[in-house]
PDB file of N, CA and C in Angstrom:
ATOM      1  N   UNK A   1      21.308  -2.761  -1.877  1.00  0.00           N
ATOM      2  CA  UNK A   1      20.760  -1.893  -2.904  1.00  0.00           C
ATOM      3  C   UNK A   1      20.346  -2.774  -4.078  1.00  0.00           C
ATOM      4  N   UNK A   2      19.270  -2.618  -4.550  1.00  0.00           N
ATOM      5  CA  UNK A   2      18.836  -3.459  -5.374  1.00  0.00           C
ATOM      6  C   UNK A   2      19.474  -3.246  -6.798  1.00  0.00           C
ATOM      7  N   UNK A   3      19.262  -4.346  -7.756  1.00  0.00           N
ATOM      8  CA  UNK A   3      20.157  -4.249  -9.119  1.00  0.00           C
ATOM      9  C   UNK A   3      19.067  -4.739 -10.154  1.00  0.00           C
ATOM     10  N   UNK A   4      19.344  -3.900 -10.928  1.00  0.00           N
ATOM     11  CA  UNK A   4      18.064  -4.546 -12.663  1.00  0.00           C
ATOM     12  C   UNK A   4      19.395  -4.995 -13.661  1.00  0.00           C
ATOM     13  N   UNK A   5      19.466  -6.012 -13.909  1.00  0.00           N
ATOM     14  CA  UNK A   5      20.949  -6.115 -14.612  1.00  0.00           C
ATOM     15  C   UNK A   5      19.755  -5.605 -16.087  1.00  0.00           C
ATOM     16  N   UNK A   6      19.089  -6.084 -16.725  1.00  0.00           N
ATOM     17  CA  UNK A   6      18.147  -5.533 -18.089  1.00  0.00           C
ATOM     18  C   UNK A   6      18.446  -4.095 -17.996  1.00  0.00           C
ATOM     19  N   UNK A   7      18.287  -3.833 -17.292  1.00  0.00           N
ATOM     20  CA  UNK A   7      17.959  -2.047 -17.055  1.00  0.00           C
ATOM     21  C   UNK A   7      19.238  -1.178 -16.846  1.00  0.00           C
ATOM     22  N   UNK A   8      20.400  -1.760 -16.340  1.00  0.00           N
ATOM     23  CA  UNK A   8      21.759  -1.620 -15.790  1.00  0.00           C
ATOM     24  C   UNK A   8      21.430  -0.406 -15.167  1.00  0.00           C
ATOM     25  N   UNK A   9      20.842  -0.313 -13.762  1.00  0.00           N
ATOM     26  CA  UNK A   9      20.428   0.622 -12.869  1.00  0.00           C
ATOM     27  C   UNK A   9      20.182   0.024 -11.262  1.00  0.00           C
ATOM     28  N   UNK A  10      20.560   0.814 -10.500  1.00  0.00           N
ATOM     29  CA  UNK A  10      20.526   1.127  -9.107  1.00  0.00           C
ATOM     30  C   UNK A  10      18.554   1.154  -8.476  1.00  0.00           C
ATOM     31  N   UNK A  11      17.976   0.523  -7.946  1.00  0.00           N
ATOM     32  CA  UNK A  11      16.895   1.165  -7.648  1.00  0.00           C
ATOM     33  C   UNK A  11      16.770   1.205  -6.101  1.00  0.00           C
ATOM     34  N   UNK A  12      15.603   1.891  -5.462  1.00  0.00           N
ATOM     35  CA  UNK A  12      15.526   2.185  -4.330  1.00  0.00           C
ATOM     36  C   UNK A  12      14.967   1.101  -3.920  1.00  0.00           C
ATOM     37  N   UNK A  13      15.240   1.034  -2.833  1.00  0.00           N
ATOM     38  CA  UNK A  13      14.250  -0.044  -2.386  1.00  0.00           C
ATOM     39  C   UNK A  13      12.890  -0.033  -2.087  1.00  0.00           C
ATOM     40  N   UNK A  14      12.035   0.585  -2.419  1.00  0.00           N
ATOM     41  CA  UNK A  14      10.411   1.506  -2.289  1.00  0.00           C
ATOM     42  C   UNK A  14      10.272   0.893  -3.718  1.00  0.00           C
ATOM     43  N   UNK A  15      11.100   1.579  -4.421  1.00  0.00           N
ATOM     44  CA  UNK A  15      10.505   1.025  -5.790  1.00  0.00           C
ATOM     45  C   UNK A  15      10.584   0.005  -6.419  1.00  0.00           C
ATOM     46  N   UNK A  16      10.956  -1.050  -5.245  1.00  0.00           N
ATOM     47  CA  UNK A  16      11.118  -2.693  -6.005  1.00  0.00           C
ATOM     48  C   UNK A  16       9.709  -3.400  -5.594  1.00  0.00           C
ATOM     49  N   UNK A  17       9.040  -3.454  -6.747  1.00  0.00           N
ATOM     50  CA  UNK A  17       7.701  -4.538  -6.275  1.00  0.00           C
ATOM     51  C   UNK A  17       7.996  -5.284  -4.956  1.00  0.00           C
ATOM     52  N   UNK A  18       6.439  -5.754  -4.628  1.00  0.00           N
ATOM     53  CA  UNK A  18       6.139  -6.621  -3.825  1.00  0.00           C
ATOM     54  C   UNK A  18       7.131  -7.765  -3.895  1.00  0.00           C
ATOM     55  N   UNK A  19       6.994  -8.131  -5.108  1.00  0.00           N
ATOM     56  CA  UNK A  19       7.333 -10.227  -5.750  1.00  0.00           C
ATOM     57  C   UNK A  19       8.550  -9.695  -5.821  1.00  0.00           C
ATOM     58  N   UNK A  20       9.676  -8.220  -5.699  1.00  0.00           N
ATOM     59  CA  UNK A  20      11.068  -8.297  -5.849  1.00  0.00           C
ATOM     60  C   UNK A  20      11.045  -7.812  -7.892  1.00  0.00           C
ATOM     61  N   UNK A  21      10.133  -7.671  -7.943  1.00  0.00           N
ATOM     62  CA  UNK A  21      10.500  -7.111  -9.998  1.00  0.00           C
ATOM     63  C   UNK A  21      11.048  -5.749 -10.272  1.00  0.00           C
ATOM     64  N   UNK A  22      11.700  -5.722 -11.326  1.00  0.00           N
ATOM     65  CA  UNK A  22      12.084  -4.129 -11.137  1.00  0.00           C
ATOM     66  C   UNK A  22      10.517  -3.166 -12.024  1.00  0.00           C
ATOM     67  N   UNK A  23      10.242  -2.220 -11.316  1.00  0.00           N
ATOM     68  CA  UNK A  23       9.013  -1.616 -11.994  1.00  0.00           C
ATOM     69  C   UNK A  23       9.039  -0.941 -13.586  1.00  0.00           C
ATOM     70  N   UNK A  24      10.080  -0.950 -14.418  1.00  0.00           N
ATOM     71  CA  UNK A  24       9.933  -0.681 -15.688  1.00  0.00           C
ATOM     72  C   UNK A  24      10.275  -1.823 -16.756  1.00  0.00           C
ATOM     73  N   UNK A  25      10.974  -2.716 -16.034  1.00  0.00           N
ATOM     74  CA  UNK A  25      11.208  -4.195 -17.095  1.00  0.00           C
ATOM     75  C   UNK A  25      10.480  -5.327 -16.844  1.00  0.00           C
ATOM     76  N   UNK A  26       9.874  -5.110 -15.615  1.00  0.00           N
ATOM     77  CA  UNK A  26       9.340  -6.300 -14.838  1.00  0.00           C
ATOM     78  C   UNK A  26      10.444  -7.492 -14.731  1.00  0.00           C
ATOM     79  N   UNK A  27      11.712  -7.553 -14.884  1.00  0.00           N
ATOM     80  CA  UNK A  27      12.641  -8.587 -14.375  1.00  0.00           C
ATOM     81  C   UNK A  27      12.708  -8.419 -13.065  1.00  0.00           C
ATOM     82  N   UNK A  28      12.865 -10.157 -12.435  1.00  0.00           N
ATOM     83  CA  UNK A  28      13.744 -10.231 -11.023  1.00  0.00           C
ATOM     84  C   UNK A  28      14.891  -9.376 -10.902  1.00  0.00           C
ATOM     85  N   UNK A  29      14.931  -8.591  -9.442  1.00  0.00           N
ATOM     86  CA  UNK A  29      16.121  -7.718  -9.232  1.00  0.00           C
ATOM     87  C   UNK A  29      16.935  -8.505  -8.196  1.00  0.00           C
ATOM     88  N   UNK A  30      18.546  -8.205  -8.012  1.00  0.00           N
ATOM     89  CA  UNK A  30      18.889  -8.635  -7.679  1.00  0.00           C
ATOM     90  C   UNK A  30      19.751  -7.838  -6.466  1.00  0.00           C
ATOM     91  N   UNK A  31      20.020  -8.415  -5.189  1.00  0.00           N
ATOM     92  CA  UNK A  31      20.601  -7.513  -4.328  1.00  0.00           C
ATOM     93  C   UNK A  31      22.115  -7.159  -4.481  1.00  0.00           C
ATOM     94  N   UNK A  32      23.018  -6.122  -3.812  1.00  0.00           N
ATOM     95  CA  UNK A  32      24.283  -5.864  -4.289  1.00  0.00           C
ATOM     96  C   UNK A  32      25.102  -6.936  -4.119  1.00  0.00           C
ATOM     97  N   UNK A  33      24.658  -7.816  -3.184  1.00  0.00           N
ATOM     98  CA  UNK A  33      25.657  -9.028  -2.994  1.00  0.00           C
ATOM     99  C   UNK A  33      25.188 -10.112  -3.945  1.00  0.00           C
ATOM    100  N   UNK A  34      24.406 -10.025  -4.742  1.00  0.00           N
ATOM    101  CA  UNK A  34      24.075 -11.046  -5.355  1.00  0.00           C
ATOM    102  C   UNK A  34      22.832 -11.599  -5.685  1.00  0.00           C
ATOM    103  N   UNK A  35      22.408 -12.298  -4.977  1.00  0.00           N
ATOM    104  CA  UNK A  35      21.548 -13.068  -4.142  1.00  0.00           C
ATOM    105  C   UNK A  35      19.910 -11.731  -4.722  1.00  0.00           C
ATOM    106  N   UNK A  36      18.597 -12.515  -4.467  1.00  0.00           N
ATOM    107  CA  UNK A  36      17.420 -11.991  -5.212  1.00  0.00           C
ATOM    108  C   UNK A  36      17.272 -11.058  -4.061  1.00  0.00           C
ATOM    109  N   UNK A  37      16.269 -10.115  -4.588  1.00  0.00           N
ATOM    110  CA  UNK A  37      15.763  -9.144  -3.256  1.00  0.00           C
ATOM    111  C   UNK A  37      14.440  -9.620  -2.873  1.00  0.00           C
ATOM    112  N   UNK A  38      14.191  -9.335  -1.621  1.00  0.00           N
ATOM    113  CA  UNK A  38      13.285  -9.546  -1.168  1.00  0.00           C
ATOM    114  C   UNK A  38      12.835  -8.372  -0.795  1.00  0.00           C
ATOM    115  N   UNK A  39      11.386  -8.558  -0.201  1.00  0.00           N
ATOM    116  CA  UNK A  39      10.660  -7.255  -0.007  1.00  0.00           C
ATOM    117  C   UNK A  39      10.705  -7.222   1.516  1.00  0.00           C
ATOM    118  N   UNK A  40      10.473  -6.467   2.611  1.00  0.00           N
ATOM    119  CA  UNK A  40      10.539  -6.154   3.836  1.00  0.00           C
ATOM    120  C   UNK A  40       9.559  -6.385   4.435  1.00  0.00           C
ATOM    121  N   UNK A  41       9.803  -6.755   5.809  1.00  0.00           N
ATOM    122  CA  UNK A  41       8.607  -6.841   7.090  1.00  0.00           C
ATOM    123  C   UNK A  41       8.294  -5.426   6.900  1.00  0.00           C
ATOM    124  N   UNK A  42       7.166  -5.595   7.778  1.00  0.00           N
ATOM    125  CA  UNK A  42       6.462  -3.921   8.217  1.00  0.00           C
ATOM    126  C   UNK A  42       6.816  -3.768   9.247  1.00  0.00           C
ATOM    127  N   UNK A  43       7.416  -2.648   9.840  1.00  0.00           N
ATOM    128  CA  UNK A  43       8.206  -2.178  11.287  1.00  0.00           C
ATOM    129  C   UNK A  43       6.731  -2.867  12.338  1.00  0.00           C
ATOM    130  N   UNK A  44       7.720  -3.250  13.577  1.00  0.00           N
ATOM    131  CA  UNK A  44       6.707  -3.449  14.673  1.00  0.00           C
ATOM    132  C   UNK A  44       5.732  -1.952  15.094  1.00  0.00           C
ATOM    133  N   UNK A  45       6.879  -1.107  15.022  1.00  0.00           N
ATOM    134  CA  UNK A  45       5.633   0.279  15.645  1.00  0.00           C
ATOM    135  C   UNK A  45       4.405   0.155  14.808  1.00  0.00           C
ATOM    136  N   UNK A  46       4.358   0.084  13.548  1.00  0.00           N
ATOM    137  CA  UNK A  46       2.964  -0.005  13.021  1.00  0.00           C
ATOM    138  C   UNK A  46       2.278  -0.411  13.539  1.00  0.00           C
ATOM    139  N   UNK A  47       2.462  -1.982  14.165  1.00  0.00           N
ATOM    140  CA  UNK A  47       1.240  -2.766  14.206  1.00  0.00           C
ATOM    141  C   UNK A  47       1.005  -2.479  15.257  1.00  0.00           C
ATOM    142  N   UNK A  48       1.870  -1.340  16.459  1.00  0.00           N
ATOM    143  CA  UNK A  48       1.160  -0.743  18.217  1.00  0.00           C
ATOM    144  C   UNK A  48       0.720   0.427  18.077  1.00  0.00           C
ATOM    145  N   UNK A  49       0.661   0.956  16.178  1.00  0.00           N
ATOM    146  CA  UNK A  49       0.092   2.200  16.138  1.00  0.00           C
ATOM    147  C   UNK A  49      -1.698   1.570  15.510  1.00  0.00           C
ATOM    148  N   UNK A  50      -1.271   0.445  15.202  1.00  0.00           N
ATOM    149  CA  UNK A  50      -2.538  -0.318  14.554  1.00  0.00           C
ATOM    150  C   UNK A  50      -3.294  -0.498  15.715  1.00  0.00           C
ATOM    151  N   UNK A  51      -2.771  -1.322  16.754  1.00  0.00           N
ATOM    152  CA  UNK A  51      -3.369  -1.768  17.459  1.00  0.00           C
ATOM    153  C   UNK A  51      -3.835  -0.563  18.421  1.00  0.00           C
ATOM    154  N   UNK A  52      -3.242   0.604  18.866  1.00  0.00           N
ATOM    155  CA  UNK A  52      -3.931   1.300  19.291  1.00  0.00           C
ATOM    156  C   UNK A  52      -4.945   2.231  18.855  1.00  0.00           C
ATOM    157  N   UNK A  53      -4.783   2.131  17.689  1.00  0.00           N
ATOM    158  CA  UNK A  53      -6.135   2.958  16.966  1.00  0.00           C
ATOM    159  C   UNK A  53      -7.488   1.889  17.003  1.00  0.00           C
ATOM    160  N   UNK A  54      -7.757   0.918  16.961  1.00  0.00           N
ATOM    161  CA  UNK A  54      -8.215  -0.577  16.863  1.00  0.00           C
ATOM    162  C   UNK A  54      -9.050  -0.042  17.913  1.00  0.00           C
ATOM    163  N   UNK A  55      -7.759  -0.322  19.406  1.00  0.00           N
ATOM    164  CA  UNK A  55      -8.556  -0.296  20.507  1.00  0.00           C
ATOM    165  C   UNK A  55      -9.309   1.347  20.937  1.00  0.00           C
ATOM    166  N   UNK A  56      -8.883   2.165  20.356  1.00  0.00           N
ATOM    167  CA  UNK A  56      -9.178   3.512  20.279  1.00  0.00           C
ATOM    168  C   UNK A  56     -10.899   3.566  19.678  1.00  0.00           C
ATOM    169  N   UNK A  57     -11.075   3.246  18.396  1.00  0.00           N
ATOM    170  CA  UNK A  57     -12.157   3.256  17.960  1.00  0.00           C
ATOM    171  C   UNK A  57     -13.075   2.152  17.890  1.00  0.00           C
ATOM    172  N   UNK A  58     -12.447   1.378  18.935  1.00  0.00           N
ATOM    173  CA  UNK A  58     -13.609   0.105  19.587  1.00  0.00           C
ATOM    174  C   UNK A  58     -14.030   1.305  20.724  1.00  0.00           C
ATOM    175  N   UNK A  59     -13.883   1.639  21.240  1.00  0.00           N
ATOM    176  CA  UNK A  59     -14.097   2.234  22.825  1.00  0.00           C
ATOM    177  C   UNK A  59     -14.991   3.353  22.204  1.00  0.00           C
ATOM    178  N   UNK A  60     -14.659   4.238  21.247  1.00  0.00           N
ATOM    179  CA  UNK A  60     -15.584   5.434  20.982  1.00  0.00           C
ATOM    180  C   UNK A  60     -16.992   5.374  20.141  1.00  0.00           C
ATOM    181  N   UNK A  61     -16.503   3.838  19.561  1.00  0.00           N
ATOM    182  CA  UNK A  61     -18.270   2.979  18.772  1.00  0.00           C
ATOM    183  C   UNK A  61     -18.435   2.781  20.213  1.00  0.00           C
ATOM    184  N   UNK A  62     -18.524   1.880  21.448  1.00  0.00           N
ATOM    185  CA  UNK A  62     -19.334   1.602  22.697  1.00  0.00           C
ATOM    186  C   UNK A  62     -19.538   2.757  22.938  1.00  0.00           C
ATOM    187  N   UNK A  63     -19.201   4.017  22.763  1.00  0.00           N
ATOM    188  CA  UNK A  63     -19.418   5.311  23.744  1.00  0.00           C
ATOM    189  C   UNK A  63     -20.598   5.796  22.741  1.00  0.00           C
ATOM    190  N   UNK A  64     -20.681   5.358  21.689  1.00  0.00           N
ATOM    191  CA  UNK A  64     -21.503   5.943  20.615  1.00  0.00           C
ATOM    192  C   UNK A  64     -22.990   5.427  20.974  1.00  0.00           C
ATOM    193  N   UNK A  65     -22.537   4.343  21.149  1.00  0.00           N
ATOM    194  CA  UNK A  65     -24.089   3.277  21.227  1.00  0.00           C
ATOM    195  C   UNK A  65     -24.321   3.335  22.816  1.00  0.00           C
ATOM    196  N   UNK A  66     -23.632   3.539  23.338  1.00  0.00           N
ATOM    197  CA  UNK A  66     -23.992   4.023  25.137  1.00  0.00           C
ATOM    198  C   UNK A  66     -24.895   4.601  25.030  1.00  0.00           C
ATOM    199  N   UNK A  67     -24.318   6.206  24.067  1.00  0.00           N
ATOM    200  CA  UNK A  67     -25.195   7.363  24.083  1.00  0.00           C
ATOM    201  C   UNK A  67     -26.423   7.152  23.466  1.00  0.00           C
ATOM    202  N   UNK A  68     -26.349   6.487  22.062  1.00  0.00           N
ATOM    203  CA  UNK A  68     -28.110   6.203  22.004  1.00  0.00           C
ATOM    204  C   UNK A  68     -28.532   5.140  22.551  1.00  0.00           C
ATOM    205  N   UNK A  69     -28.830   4.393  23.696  1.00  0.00           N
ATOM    206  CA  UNK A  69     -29.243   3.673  24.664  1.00  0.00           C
ATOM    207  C   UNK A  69     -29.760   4.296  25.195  1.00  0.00           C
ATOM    208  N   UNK A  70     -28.895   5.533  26.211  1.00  0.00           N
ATOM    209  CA  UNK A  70     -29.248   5.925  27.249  1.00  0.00           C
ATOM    210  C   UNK A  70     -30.018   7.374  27.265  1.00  0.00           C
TER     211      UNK A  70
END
């Protein structure tokens, strides 16, 4: 759980910037054990919900341009 010692508050983890700042003091936050926070990977499902939309609307542009070809 992230920590603003400036701020003496709890924040979520959504609401800790990118770079780890807290969003109303702009200080480094710090995690409950100590140590700085860092910000998170992006779950793998995203990138097979990415990638199937990708390959989804590659296939329906060729079906597009099929149709005015043919």
């Amino acid at each position: 759980m992230p920590w603003c010692e400036p701020c003496a508050r709890y924040l979520s983890p959504n609401s800790v910037s990118v770079v780890g700042t807290c969003p109303k003091c702009g200080e480094r936050v710090t995690d409950a054990d100590g140590g700085l926070a860092t910000s998170q990977k992006v779950p793998w499902h995203f990138w097979v919900f990415a990638g199937a939309a990708v390959v989804y609307l590659g296939w329906r542009l060729l079906q597009g341009v099929w149709m005015l070809v043919t």
